[in-house]
PDB file of N, CA and C in Angstrom:
ATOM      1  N   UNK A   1       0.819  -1.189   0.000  1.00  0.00           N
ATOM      2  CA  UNK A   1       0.000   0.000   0.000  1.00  0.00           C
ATOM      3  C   UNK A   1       0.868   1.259   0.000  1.00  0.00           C
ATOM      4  N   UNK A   2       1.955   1.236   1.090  1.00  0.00           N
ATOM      5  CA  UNK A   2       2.445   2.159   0.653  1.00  0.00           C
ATOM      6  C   UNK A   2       3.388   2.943  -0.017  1.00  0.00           C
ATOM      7  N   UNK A   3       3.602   1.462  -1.170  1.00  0.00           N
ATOM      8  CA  UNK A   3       4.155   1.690  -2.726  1.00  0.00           C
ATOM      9  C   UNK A   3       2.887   2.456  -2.989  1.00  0.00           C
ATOM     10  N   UNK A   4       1.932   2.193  -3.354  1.00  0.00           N
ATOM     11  CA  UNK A   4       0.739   2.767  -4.049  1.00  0.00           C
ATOM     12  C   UNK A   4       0.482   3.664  -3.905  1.00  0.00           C
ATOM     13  N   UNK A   5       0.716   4.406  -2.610  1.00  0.00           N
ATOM     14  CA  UNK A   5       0.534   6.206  -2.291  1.00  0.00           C
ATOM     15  C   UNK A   5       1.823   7.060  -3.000  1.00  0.00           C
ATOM     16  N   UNK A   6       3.359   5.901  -2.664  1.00  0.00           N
ATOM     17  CA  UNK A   6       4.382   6.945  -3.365  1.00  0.00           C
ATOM     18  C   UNK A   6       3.720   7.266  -4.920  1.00  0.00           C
ATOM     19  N   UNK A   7       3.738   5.559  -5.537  1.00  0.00           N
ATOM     20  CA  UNK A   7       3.354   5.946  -7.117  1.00  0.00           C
ATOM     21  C   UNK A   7       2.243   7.036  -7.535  1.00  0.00           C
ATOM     22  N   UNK A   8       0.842   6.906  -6.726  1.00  0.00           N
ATOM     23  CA  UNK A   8      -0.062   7.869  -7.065  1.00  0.00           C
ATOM     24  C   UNK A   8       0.216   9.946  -6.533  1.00  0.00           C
ATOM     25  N   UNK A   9       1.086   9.758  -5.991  1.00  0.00           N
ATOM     26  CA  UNK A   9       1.524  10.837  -5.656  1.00  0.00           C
ATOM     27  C   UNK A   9       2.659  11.169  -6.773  1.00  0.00           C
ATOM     28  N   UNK A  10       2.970  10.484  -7.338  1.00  0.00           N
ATOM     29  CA  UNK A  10       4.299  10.773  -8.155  1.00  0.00           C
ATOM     30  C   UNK A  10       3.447  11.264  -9.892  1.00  0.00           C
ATOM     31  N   UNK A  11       2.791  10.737  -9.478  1.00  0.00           N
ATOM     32  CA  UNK A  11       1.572  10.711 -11.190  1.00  0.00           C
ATOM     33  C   UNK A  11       0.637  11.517 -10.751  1.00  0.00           C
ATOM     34  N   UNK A  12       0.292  11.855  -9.822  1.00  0.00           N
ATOM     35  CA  UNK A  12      -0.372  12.917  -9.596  1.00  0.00           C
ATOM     36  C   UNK A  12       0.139  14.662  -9.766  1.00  0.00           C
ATOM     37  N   UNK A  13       1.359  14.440  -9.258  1.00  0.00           N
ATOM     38  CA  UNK A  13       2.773  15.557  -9.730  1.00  0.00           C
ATOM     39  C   UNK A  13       3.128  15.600 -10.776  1.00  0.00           C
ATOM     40  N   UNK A  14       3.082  14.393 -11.903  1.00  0.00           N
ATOM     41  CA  UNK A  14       3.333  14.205 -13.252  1.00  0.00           C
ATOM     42  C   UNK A  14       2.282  15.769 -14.181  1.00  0.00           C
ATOM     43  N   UNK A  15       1.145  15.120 -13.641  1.00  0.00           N
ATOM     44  CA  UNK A  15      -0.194  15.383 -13.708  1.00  0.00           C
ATOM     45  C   UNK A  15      -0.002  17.225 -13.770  1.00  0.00           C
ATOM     46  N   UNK A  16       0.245  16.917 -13.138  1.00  0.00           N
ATOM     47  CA  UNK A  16       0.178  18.775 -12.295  1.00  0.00           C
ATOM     48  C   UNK A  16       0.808  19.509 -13.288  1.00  0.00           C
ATOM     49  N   UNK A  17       1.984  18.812 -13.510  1.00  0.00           N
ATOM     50  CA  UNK A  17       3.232  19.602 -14.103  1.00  0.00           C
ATOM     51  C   UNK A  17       2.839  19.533 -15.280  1.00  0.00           C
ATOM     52  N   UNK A  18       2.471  18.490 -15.998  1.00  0.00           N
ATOM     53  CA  UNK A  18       2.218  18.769 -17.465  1.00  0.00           C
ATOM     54  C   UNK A  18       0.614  19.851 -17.979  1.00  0.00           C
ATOM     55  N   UNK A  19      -0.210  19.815 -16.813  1.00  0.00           N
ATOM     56  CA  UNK A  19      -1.473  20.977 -17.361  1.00  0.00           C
ATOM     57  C   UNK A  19      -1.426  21.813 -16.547  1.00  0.00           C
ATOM     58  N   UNK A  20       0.085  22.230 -16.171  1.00  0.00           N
ATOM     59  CA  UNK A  20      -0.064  23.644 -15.505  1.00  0.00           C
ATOM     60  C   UNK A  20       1.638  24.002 -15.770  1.00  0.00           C
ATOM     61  N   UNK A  21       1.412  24.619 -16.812  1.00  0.00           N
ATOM     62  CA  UNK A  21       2.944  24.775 -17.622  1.00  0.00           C
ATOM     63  C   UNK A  21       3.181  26.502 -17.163  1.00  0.00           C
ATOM     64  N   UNK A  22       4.403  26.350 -16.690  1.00  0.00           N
ATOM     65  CA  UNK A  22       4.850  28.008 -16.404  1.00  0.00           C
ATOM     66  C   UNK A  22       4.327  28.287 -15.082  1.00  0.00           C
ATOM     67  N   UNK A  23       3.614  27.198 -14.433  1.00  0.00           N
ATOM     68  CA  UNK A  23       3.624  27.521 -12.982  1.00  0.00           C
ATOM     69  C   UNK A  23       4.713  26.482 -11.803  1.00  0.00           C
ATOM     70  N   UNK A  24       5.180  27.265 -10.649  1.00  0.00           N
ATOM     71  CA  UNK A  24       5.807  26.304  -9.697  1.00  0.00           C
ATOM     72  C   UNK A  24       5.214  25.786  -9.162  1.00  0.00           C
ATOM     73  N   UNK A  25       5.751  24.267  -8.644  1.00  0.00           N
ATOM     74  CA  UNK A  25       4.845  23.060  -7.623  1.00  0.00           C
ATOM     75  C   UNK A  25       4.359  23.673  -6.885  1.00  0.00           C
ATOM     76  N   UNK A  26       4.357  24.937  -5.907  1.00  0.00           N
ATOM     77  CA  UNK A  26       4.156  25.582  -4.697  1.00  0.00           C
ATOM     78  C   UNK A  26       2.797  26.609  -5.615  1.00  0.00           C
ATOM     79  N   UNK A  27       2.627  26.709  -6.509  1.00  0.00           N
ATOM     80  CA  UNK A  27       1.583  27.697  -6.844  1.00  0.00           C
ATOM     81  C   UNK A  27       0.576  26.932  -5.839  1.00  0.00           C
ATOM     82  N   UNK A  28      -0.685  27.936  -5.458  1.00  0.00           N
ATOM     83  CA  UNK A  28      -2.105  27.212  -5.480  1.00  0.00           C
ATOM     84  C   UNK A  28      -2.739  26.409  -6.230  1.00  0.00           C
ATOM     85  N   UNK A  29      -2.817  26.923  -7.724  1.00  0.00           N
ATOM     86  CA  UNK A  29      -3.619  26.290  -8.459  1.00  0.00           C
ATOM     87  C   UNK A  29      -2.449  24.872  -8.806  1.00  0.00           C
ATOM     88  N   UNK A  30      -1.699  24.640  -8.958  1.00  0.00           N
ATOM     89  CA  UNK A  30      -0.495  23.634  -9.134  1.00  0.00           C
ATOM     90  C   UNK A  30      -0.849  22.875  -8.284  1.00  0.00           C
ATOM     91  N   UNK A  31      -1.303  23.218  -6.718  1.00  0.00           N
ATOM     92  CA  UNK A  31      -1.362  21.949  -5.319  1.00  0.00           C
ATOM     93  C   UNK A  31      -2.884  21.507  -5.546  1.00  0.00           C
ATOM     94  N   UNK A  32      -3.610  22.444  -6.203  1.00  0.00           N
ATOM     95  CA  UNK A  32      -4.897  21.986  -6.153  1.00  0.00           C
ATOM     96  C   UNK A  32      -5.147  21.057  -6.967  1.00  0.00           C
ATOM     97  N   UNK A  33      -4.323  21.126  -8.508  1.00  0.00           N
ATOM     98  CA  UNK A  33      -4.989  20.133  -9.729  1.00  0.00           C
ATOM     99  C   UNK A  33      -3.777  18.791  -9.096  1.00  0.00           C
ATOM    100  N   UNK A  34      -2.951  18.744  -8.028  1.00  0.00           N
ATOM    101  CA  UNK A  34      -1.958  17.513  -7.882  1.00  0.00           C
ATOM    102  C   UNK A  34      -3.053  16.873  -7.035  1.00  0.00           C
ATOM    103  N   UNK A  35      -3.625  17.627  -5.706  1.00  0.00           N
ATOM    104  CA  UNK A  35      -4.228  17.168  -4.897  1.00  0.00           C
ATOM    105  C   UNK A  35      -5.763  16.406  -5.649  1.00  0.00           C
ATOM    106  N   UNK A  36      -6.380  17.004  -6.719  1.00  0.00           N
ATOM    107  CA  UNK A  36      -7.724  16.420  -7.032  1.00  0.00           C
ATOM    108  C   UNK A  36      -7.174  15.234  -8.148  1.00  0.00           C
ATOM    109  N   UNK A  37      -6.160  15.221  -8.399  1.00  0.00           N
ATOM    110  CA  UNK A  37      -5.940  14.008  -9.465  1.00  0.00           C
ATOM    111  C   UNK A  37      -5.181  13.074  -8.224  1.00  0.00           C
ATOM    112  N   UNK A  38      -4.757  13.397  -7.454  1.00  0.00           N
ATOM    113  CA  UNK A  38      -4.532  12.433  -6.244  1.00  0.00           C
ATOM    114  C   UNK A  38      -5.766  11.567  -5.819  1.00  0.00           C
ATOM    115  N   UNK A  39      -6.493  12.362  -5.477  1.00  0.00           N
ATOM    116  CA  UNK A  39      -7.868  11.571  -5.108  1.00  0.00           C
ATOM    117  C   UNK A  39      -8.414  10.472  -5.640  1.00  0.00           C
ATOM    118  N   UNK A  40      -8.394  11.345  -7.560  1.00  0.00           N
ATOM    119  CA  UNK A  40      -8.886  10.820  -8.434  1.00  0.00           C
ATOM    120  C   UNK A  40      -8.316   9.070  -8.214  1.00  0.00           C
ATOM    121  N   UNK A  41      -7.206   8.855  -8.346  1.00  0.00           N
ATOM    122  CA  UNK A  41      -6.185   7.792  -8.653  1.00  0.00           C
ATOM    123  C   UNK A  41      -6.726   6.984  -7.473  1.00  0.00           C
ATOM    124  N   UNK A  42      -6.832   7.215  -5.907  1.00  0.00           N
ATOM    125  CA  UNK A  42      -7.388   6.775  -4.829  1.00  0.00           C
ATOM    126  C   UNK A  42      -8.194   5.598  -5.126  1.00  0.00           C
ATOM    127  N   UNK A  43      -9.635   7.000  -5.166  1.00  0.00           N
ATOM    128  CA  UNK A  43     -10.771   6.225  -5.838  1.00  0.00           C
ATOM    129  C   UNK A  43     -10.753   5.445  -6.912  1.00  0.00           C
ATOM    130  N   UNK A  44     -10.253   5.773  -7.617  1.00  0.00           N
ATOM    131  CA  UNK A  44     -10.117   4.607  -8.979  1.00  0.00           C
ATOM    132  C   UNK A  44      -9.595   3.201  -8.209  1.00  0.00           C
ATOM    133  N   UNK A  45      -8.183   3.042  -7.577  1.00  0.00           N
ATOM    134  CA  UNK A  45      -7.765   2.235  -7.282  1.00  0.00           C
ATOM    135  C   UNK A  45      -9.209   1.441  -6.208  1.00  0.00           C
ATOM    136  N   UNK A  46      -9.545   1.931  -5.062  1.00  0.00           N
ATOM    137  CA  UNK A  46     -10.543   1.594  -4.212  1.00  0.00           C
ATOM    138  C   UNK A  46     -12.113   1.408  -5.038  1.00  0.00           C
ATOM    139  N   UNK A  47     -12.432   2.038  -6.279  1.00  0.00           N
ATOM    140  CA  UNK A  47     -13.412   1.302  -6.677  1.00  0.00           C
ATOM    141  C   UNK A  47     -13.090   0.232  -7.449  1.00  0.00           C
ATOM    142  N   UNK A  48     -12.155  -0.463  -8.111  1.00  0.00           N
ATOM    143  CA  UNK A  48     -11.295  -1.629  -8.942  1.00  0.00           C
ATOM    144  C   UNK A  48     -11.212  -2.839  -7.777  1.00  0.00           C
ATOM    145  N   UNK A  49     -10.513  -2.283  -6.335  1.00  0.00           N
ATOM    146  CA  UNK A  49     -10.539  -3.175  -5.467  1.00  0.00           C
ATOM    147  C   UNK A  49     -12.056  -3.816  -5.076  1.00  0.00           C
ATOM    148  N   UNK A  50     -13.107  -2.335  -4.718  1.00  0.00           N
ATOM    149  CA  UNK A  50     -14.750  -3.048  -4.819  1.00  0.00           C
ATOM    150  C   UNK A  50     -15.106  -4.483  -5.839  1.00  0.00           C
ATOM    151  N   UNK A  51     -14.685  -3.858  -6.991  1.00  0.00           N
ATOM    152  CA  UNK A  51     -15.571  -4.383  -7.967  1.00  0.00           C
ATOM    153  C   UNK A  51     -14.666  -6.077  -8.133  1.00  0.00           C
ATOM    154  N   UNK A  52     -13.418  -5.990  -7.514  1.00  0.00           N
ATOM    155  CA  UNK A  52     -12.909  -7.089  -7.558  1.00  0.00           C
ATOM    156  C   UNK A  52     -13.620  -8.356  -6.723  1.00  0.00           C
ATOM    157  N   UNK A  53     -14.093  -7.521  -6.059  1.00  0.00           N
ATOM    158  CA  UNK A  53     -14.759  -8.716  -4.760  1.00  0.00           C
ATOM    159  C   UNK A  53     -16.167  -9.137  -5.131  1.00  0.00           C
ATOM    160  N   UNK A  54     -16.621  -8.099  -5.917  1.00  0.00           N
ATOM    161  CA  UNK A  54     -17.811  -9.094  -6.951  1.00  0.00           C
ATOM    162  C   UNK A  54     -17.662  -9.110  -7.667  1.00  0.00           C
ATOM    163  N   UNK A  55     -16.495  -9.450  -8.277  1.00  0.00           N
ATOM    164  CA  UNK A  55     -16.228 -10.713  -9.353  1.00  0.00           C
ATOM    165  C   UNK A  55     -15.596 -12.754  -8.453  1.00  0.00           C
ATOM    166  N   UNK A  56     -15.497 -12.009  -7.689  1.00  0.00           N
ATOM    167  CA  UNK A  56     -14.963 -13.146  -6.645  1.00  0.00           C
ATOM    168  C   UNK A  56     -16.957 -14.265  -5.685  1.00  0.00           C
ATOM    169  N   UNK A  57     -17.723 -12.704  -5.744  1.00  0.00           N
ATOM    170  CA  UNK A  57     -18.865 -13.634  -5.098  1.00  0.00           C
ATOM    171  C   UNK A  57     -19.048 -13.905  -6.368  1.00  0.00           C
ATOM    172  N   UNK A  58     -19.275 -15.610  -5.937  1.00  0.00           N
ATOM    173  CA  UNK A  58     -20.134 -16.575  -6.927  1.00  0.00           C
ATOM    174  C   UNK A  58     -21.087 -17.731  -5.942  1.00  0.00           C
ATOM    175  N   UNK A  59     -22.409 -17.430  -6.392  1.00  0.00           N
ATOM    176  CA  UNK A  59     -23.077 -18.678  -5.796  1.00  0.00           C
ATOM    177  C   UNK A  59     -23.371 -19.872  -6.463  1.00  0.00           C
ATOM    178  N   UNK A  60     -23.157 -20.692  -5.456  1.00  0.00           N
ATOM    179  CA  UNK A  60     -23.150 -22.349  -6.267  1.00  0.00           C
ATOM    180  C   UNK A  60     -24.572 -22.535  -4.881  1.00  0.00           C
ATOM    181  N   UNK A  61     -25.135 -22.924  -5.827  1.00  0.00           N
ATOM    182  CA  UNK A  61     -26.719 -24.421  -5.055  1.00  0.00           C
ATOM    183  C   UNK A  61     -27.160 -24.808  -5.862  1.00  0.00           C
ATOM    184  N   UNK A  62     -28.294 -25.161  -5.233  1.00  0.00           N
ATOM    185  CA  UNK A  62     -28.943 -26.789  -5.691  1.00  0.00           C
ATOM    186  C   UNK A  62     -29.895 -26.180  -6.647  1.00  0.00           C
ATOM    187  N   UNK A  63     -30.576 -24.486  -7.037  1.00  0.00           N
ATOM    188  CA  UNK A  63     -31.736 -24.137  -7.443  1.00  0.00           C
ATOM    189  C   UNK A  63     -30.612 -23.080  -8.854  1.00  0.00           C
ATOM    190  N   UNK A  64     -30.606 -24.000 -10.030  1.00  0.00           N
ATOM    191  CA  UNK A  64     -30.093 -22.452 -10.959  1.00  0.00           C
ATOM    192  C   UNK A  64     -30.553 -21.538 -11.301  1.00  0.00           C
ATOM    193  N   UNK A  65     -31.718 -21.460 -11.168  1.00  0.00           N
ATOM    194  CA  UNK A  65     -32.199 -19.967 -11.129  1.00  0.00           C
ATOM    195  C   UNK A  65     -31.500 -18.980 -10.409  1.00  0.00           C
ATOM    196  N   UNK A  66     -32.191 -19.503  -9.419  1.00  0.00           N
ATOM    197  CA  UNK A  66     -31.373 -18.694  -8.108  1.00  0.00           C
ATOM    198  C   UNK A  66     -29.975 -18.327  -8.512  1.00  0.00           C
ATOM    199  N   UNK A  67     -29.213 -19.338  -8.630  1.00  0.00           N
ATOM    200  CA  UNK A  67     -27.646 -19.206  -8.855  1.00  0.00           C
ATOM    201  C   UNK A  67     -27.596 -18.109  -9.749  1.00  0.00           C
ATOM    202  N   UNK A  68     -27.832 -18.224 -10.854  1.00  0.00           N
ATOM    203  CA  UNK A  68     -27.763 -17.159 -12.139  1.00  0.00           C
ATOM    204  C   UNK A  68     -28.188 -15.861 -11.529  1.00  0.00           C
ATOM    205  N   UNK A  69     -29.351 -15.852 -10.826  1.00  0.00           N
ATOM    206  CA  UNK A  69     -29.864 -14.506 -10.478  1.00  0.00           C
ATOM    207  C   UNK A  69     -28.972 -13.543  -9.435  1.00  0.00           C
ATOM    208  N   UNK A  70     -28.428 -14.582  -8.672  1.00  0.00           N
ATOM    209  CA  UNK A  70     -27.099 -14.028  -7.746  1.00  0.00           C
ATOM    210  C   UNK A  70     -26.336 -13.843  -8.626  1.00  0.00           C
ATOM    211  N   UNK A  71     -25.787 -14.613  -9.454  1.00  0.00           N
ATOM    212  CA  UNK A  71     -24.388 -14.092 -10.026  1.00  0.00           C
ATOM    213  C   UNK A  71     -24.951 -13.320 -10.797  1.00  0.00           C
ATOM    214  N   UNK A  72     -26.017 -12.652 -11.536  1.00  0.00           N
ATOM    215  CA  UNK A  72     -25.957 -11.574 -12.423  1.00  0.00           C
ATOM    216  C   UNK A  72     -26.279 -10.411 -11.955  1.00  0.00           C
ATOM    217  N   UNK A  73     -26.477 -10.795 -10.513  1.00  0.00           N
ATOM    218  CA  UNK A  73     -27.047  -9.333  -9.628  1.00  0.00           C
ATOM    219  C   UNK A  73     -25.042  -8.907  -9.180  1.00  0.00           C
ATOM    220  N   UNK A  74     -24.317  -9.804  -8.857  1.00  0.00           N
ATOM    221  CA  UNK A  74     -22.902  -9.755  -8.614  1.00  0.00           C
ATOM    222  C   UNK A  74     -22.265  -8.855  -9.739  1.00  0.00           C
ATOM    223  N   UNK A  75     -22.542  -9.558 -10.954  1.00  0.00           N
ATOM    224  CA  UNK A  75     -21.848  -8.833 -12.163  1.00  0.00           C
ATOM    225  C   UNK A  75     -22.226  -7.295 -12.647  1.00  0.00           C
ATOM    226  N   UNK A  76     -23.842  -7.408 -12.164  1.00  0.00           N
ATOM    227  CA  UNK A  76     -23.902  -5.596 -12.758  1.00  0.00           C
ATOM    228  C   UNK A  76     -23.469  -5.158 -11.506  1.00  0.00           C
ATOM    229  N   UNK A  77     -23.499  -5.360 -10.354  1.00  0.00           N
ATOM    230  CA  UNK A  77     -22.867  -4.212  -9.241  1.00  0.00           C
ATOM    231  C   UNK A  77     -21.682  -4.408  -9.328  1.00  0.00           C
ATOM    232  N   UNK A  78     -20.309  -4.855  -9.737  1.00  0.00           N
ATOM    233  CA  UNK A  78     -19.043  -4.994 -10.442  1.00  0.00           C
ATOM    234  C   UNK A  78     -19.329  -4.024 -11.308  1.00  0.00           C
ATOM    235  N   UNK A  79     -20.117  -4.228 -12.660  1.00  0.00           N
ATOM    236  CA  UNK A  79     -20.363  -3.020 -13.693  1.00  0.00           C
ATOM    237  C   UNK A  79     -20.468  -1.792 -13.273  1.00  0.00           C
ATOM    238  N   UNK A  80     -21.815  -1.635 -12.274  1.00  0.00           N
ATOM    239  CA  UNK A  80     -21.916  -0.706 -11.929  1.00  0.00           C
ATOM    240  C   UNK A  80     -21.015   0.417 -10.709  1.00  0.00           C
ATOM    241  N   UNK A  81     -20.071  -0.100 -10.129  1.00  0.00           N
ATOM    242  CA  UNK A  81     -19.149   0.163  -9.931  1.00  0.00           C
ATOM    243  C   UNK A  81     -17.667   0.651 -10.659  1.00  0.00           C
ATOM    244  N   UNK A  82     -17.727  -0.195 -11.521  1.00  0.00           N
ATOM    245  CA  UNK A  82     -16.282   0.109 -12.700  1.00  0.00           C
ATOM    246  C   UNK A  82     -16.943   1.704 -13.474  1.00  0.00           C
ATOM    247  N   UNK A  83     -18.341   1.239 -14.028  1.00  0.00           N
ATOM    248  CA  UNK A  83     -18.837   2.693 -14.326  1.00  0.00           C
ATOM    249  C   UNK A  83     -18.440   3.776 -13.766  1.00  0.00           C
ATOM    250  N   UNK A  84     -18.788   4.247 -12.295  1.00  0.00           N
ATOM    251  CA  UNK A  84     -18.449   5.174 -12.195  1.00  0.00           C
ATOM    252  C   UNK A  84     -17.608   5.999 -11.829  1.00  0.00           C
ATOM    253  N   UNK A  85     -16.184   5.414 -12.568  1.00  0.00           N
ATOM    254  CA  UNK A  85     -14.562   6.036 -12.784  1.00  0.00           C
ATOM    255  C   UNK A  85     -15.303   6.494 -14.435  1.00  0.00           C
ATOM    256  N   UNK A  86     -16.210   6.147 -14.978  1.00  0.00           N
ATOM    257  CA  UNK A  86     -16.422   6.352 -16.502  1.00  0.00           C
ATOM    258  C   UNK A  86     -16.776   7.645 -16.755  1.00  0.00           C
ATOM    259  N   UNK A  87     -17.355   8.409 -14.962  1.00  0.00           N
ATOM    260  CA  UNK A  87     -18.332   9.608 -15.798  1.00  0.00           C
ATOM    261  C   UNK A  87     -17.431  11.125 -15.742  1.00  0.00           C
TER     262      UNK A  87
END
C-alpha cells in the first residue's frame, strides 16, 4: 500500500506539471490540480478493489435460477461500480 501512495503521488505531480505549464509546484492552483488528481487515482484504485470482490462472489446451489440470479445481480454491481470512474 504504501508503494501505491508513493506511485499515485508521483503521477499525480506528473499530472500537475504537465497541465499547468509556467507555474511552480508551490503555486495554489499547481497543489490543487496535484491534490484532485490524487484523489482521483485513490478512488479509482478503491473502486477496482470493490468491484474485484464481486467478481470473486459466486453462488453455487442446488436451485439455478437462483444461482444465475445471484451471479448476475454480482456482475452488474461490479459493472456498476467500474462505471463510475467512466463519468
Amino acid at each position: 500500500m504504501k508503494e501505491d501512495i508513493i506511485k499515485w503521488a508521483r503521477q499525480a505531480a506528473e499530472y500537475a506539471d504537465t497541465h499547468t505549464k509556467d507555474m511552480e509546484p508551490n503555486d495554489d492552483e499547481w497543489s490543487a490540480l496535484r491534490d484532485k488528481r490524487f484523489a482521483e487515482l485513490v478512488r479509482a484504485d478503491e473502486r477496482e478493489a470493490c468491484a474485484k470482490v464481486c467478481d470473486r462472489m459466486v453462488m453455487y446451489g442446488p436451485v439455478a435460477e437462483v444461482q444465475q440470479r445471484y451471479n448476475k445481480a454480482y456482475a452488474d454491481c461490479r459493472d456498476a461500480i467500474r462505471a463510475r470512474g467512466q463519468s
